[in-house]
PDB file of N, CA and C in Angstrom:
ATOM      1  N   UNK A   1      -1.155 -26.651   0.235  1.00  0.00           N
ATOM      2  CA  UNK A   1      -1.113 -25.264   0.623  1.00  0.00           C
ATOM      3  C   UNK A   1      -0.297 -24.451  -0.383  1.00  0.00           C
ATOM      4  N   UNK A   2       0.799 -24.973  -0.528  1.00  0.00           N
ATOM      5  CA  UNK A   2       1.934 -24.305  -1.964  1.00  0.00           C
ATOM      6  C   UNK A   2       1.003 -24.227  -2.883  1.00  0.00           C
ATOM      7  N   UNK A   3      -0.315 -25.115  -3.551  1.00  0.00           N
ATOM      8  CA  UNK A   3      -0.869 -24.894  -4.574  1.00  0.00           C
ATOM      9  C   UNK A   3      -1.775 -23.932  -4.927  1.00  0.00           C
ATOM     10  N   UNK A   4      -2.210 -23.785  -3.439  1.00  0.00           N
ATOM     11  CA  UNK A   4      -3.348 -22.913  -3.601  1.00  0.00           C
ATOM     12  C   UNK A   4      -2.526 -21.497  -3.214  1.00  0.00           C
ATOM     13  N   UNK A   5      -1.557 -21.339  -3.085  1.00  0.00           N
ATOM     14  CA  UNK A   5      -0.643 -20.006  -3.090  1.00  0.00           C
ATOM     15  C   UNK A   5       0.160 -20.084  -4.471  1.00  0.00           C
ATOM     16  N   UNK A   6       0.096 -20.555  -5.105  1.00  0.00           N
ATOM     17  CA  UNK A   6       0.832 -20.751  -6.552  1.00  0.00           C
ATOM     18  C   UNK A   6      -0.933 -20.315  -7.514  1.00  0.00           C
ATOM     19  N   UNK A   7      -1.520 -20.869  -7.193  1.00  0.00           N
ATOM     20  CA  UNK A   7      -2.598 -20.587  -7.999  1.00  0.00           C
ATOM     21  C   UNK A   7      -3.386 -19.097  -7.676  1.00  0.00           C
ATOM     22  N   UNK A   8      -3.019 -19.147  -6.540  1.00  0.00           N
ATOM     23  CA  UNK A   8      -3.551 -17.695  -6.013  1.00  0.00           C
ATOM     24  C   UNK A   8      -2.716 -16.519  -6.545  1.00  0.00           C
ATOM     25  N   UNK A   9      -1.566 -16.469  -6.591  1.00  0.00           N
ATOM     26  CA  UNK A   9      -0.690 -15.837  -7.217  1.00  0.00           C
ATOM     27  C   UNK A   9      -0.987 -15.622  -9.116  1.00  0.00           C
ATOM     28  N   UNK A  10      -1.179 -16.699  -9.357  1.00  0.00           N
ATOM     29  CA  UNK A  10      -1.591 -16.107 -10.652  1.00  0.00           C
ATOM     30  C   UNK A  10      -2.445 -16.105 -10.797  1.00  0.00           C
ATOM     31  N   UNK A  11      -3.499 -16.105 -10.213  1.00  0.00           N
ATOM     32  CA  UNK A  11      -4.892 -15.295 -10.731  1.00  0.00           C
ATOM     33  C   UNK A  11      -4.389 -13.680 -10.673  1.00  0.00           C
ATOM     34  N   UNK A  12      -3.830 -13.755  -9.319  1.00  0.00           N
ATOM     35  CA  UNK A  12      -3.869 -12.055  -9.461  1.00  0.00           C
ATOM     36  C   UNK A  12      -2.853 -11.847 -10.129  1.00  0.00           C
ATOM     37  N   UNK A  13      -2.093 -12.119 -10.834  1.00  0.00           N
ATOM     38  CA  UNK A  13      -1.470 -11.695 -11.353  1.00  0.00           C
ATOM     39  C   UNK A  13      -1.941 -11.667 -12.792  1.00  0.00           C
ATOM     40  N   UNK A  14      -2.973 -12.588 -13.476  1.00  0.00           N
ATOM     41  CA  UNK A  14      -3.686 -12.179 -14.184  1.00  0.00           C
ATOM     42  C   UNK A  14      -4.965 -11.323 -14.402  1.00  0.00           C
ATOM     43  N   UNK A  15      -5.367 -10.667 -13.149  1.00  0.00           N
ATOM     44  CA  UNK A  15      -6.470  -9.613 -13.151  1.00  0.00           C
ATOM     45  C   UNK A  15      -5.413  -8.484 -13.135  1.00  0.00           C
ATOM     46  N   UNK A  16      -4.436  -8.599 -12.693  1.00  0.00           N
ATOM     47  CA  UNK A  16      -3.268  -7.475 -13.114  1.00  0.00           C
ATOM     48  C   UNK A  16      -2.645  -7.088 -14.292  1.00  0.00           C
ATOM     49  N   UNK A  17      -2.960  -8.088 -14.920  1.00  0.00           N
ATOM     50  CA  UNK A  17      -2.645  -8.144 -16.639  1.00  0.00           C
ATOM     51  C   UNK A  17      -3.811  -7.381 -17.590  1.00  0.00           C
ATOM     52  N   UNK A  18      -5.008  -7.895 -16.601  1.00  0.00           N
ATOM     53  CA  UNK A  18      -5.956  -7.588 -17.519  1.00  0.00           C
ATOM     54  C   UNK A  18      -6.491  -6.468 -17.473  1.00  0.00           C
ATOM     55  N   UNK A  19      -6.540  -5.765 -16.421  1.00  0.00           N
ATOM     56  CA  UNK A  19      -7.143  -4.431 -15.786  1.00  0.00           C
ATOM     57  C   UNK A  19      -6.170  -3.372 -16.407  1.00  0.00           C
ATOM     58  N   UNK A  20      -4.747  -4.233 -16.836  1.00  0.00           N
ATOM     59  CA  UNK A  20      -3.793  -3.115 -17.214  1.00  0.00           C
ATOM     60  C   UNK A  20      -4.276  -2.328 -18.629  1.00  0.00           C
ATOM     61  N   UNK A  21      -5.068  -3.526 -19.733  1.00  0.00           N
ATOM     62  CA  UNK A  21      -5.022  -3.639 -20.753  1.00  0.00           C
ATOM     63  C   UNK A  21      -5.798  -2.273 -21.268  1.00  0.00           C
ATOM     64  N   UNK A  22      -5.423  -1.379 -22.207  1.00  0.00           N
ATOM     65  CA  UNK A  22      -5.735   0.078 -22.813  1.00  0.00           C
ATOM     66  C   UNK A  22      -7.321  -0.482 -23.238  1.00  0.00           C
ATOM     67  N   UNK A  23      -8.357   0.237 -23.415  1.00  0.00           N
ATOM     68  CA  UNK A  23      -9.235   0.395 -23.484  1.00  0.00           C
ATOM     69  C   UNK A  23      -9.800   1.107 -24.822  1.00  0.00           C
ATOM     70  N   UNK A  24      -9.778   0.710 -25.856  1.00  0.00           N
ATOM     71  CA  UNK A  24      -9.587   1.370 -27.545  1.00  0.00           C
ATOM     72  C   UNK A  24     -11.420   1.774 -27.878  1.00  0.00           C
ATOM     73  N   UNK A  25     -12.296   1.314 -26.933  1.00  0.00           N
ATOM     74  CA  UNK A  25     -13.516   1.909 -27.497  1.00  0.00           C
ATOM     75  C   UNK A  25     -14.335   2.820 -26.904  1.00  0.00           C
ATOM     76  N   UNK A  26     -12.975   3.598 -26.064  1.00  0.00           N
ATOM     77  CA  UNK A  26     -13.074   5.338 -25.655  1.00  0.00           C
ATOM     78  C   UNK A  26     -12.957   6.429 -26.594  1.00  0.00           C
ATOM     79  N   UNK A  27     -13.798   6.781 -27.105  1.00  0.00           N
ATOM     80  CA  UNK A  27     -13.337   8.276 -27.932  1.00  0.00           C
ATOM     81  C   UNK A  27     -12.759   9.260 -27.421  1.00  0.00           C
ATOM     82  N   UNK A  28     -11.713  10.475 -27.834  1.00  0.00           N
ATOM     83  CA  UNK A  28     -11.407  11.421 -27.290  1.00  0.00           C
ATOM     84  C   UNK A  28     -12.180  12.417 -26.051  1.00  0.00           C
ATOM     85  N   UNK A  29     -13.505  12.486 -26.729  1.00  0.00           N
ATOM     86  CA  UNK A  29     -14.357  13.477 -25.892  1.00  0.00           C
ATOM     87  C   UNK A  29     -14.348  12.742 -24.536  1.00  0.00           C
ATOM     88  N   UNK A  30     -14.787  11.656 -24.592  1.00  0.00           N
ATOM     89  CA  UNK A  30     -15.294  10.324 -22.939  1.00  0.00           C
ATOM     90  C   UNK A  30     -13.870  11.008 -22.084  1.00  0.00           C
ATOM     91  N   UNK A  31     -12.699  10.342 -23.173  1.00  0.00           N
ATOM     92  CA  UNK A  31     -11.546  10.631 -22.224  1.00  0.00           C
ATOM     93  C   UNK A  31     -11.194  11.560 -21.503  1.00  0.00           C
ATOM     94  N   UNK A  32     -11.454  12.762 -22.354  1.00  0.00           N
ATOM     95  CA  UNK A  32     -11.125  14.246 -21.676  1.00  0.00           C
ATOM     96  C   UNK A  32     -12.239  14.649 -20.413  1.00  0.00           C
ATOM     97  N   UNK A  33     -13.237  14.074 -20.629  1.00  0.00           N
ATOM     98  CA  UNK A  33     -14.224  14.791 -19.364  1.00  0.00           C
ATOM     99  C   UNK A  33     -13.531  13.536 -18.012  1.00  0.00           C
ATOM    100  N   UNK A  34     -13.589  12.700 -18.461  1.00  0.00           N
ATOM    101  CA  UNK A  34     -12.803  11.567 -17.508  1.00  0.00           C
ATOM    102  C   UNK A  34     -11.841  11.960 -16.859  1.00  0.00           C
ATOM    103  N   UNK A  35     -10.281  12.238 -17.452  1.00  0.00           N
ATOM    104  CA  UNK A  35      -9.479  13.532 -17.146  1.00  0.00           C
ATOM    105  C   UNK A  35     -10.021  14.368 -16.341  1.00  0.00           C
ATOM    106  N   UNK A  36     -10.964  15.462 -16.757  1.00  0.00           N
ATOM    107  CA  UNK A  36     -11.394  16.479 -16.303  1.00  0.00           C
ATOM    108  C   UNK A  36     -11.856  16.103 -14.640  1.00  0.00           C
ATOM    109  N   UNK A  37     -13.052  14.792 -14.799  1.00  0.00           N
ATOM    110  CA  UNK A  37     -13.488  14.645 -13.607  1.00  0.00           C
ATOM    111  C   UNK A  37     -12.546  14.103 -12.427  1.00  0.00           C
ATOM    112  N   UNK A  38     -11.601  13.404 -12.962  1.00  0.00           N
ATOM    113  CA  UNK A  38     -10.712  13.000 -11.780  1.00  0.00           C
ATOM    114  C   UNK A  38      -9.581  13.734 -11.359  1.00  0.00           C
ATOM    115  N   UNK A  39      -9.476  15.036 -12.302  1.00  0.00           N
ATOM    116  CA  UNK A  39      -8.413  16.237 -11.896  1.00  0.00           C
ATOM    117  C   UNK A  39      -9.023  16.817 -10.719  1.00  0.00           C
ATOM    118  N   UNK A  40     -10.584  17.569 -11.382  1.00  0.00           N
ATOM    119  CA  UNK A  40     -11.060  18.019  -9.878  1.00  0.00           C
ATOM    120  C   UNK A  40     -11.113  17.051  -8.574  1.00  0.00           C
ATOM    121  N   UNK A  41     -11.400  15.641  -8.835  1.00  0.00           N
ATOM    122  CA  UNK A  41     -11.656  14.939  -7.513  1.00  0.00           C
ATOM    123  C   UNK A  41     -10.426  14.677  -6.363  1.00  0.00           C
ATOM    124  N   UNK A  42      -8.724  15.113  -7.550  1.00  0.00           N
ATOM    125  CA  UNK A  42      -8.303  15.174  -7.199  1.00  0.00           C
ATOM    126  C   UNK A  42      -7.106  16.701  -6.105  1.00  0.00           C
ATOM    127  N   UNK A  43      -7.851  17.444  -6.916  1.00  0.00           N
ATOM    128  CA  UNK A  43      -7.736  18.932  -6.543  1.00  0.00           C
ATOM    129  C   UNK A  43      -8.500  19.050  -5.008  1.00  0.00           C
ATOM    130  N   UNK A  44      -9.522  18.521  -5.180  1.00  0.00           N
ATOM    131  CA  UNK A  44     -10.648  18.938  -3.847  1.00  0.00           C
ATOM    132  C   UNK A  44     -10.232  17.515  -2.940  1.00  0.00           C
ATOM    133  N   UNK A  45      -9.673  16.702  -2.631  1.00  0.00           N
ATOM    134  CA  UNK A  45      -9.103  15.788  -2.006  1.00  0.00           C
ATOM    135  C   UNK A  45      -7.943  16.059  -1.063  1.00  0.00           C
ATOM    136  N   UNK A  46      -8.092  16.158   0.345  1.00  0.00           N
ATOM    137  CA  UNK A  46      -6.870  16.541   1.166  1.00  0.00           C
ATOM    138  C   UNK A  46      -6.050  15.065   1.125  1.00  0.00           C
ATOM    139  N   UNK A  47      -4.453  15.634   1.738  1.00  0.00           N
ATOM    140  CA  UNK A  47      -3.677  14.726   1.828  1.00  0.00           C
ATOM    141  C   UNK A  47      -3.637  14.767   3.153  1.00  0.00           C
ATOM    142  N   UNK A  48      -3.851  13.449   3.816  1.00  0.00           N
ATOM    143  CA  UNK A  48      -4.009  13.053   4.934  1.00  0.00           C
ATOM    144  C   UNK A  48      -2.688  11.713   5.791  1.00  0.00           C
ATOM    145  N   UNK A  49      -1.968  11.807   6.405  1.00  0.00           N
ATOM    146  CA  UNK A  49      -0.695  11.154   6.891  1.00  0.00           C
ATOM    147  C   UNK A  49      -1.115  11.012   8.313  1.00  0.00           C
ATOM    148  N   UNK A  50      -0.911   9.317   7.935  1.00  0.00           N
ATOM    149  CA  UNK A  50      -1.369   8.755   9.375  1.00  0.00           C
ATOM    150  C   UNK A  50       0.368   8.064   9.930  1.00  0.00           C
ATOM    151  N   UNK A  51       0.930   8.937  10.666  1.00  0.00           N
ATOM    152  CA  UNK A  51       2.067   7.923  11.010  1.00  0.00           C
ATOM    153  C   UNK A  51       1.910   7.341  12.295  1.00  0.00           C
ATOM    154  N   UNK A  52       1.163   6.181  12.601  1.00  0.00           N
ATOM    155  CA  UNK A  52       0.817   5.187  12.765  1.00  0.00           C
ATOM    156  C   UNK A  52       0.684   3.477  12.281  1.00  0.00           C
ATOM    157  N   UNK A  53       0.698   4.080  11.365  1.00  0.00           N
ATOM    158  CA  UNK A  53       0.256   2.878  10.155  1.00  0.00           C
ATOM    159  C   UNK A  53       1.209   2.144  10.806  1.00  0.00           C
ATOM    160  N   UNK A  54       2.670   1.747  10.368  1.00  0.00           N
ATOM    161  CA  UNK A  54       3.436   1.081  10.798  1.00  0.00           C
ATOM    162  C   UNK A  54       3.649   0.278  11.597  1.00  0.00           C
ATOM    163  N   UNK A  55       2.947   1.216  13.107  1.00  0.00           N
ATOM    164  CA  UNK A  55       3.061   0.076  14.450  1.00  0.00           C
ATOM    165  C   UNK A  55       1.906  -0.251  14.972  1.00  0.00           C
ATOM    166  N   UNK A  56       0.865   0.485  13.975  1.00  0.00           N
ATOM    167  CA  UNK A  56      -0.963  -0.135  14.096  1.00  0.00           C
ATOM    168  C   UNK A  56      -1.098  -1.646  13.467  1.00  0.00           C
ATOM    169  N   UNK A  57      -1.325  -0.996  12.286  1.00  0.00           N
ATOM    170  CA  UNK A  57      -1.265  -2.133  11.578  1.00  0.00           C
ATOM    171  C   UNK A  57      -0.491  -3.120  11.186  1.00  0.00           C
ATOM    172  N   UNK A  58       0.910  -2.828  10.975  1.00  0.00           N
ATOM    173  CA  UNK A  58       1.661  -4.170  10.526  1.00  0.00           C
ATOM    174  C   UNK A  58       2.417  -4.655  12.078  1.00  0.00           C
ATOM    175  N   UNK A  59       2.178  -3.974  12.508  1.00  0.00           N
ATOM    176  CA  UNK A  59       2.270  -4.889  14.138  1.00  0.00           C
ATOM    177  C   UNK A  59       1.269  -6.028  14.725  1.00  0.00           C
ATOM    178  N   UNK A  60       1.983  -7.045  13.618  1.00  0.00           N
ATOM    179  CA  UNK A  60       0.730  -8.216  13.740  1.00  0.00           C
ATOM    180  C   UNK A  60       1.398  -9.615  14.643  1.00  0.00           C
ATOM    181  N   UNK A  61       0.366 -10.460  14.463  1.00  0.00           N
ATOM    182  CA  UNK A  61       0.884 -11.578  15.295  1.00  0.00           C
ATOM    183  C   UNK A  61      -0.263 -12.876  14.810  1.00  0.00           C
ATOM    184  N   UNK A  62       0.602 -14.075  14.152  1.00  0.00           N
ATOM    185  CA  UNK A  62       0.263 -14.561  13.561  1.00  0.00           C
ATOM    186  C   UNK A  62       1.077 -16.571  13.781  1.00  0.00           C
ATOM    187  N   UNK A  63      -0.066 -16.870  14.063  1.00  0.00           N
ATOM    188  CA  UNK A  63       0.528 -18.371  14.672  1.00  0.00           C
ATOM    189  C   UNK A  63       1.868 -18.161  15.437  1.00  0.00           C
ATOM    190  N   UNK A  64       1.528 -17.119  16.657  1.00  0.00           N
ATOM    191  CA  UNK A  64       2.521 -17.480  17.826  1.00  0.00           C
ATOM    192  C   UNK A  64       4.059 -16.790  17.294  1.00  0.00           C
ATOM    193  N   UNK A  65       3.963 -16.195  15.910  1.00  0.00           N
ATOM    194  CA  UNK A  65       5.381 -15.501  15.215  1.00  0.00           C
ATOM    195  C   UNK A  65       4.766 -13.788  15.701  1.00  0.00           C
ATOM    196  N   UNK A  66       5.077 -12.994  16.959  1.00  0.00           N
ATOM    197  CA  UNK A  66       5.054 -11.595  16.790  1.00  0.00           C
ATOM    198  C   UNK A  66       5.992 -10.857  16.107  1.00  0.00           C
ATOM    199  N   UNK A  67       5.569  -9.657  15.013  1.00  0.00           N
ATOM    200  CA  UNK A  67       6.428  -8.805  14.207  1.00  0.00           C
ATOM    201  C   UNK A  67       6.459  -7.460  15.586  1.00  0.00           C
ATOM    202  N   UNK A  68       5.890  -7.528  16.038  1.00  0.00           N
ATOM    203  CA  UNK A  68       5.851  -5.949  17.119  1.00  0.00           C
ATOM    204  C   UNK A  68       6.675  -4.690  16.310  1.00  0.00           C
ATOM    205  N   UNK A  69       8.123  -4.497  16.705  1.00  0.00           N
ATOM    206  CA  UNK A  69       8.557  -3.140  16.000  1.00  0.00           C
ATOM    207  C   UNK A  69       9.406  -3.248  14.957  1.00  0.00           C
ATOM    208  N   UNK A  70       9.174  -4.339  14.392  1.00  0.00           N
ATOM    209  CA  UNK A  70      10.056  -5.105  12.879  1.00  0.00           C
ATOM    210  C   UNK A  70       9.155  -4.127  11.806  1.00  0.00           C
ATOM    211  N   UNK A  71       8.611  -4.135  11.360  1.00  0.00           N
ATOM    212  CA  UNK A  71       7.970  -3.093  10.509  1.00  0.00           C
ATOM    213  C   UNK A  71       8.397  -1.839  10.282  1.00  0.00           C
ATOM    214  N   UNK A  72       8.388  -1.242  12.349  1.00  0.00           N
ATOM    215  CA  UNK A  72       8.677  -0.093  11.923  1.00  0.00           C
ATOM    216  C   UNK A  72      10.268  -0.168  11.737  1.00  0.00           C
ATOM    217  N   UNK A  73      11.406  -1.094  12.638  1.00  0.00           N
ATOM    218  CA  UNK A  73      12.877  -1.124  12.161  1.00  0.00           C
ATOM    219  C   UNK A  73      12.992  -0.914  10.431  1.00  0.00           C
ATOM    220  N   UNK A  74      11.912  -2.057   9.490  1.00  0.00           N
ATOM    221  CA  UNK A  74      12.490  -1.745   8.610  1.00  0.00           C
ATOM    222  C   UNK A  74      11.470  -0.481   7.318  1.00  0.00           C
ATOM    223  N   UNK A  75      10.880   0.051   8.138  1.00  0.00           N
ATOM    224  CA  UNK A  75      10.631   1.351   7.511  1.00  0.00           C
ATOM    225  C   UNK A  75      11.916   2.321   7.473  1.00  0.00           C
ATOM    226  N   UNK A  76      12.091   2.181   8.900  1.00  0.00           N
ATOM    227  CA  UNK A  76      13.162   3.008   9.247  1.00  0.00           C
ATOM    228  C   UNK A  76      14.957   2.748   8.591  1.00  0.00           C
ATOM    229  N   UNK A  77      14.860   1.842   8.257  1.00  0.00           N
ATOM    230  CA  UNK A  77      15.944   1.300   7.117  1.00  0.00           C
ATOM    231  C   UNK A  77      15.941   1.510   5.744  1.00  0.00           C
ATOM    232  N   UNK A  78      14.830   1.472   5.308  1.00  0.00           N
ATOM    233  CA  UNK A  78      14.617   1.844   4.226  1.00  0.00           C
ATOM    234  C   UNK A  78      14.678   3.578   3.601  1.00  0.00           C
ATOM    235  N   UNK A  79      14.632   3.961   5.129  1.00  0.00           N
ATOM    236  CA  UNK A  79      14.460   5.853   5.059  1.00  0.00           C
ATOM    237  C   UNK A  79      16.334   5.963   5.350  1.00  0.00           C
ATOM    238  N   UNK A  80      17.520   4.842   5.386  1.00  0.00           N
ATOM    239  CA  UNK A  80      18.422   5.100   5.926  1.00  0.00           C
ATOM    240  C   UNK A  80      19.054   5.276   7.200  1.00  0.00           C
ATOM    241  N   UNK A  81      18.074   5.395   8.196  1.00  0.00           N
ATOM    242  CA  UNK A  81      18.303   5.355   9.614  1.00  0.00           C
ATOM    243  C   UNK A  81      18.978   4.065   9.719  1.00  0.00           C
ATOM    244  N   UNK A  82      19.325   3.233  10.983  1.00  0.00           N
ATOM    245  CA  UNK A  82      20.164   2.446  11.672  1.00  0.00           C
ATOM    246  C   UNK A  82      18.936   1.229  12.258  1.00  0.00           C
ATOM    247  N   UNK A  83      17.674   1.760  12.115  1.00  0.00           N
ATOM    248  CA  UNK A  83      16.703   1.205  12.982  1.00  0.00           C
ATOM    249  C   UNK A  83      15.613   2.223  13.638  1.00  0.00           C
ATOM    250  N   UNK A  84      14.641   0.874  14.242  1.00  0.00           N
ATOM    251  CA  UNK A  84      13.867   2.062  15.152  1.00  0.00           C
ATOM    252  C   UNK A  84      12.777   1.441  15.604  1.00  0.00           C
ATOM    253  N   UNK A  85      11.536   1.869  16.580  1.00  0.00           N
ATOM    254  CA  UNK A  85      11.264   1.165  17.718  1.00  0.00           C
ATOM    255  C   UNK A  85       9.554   2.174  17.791  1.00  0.00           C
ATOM    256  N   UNK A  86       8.420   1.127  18.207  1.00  0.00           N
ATOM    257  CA  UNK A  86       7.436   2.048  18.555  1.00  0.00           C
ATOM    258  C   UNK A  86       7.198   2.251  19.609  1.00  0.00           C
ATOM    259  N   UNK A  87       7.101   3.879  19.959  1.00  0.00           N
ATOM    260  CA  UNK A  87       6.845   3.950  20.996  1.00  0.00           C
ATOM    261  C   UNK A  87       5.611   4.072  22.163  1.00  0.00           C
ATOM    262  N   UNK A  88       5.494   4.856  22.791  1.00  0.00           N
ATOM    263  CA  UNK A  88       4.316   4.480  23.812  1.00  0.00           C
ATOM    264  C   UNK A  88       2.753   4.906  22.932  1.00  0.00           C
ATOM    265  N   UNK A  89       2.833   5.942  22.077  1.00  0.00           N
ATOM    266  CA  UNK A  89       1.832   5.873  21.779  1.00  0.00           C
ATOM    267  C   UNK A  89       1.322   5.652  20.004  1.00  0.00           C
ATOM    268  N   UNK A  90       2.105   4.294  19.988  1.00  0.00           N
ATOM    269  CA  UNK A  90       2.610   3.710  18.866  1.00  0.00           C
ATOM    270  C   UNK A  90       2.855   4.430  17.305  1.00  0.00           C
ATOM    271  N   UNK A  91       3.644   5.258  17.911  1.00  0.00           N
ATOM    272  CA  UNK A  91       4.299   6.033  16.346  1.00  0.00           C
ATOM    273  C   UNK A  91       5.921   5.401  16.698  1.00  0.00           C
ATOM    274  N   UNK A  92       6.332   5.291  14.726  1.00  0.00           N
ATOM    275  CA  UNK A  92       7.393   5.019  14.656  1.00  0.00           C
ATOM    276  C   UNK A  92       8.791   6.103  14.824  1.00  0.00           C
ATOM    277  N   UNK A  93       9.499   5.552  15.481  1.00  0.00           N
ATOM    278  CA  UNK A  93      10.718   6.429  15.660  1.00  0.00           C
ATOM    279  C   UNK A  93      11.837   5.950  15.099  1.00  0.00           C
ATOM    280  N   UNK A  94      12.557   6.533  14.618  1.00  0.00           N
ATOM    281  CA  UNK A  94      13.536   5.886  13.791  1.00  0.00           C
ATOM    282  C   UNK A  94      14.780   6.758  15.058  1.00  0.00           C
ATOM    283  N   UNK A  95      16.200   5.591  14.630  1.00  0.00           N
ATOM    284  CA  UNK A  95      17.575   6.274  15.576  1.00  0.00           C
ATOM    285  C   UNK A  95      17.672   7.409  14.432  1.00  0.00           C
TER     286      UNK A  95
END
């Protein structure tokens, strides 16, 4: 099991290497409309905030180990709070 998580690990960590790698047989012009097109896609793109996430999704349970409001405690630690807890209609609350 260690092996195939040791090996799994560096694969991706070599498609992470490789995807990083600059791309030299772009000419200026390709680049700039490229630019261009992902400025607008990003202009016309709303920003959307789901605070949920936290006690939706990483509120998992996994061979009999439940995380329940550990996620959101350490969101909420990380923002400096003391802790924090989901509540009834699973958004995170921090103290």
């Amino acid at each position: 099991m260690t092996k195939l998580f040791v090996i799994s690990l560096l694969f991706c960590a070599f498609l992470a290497s490789v995807s990083a790698v600059p791309v030299s047989e772009y000419d200026g012009k390709i680049a700039e409309e490229i630019h261009r097109e992902i400025a607008s896609d990003l202009q016309q793109s709303e920003h959307h905030r789901v605070r949920r996430f936290t006690c939706d999704v990483l509120s998992v349970e996994a061979k009999g180990v439940k995380l329940n409001d550990a996620a959101c405690g350490v969101h909420c630690l990380f923002m400096g709070k003391t802790g924090g807890w989901c509540d009834s209609r699973r958004v995170c609350r921090c103290r």
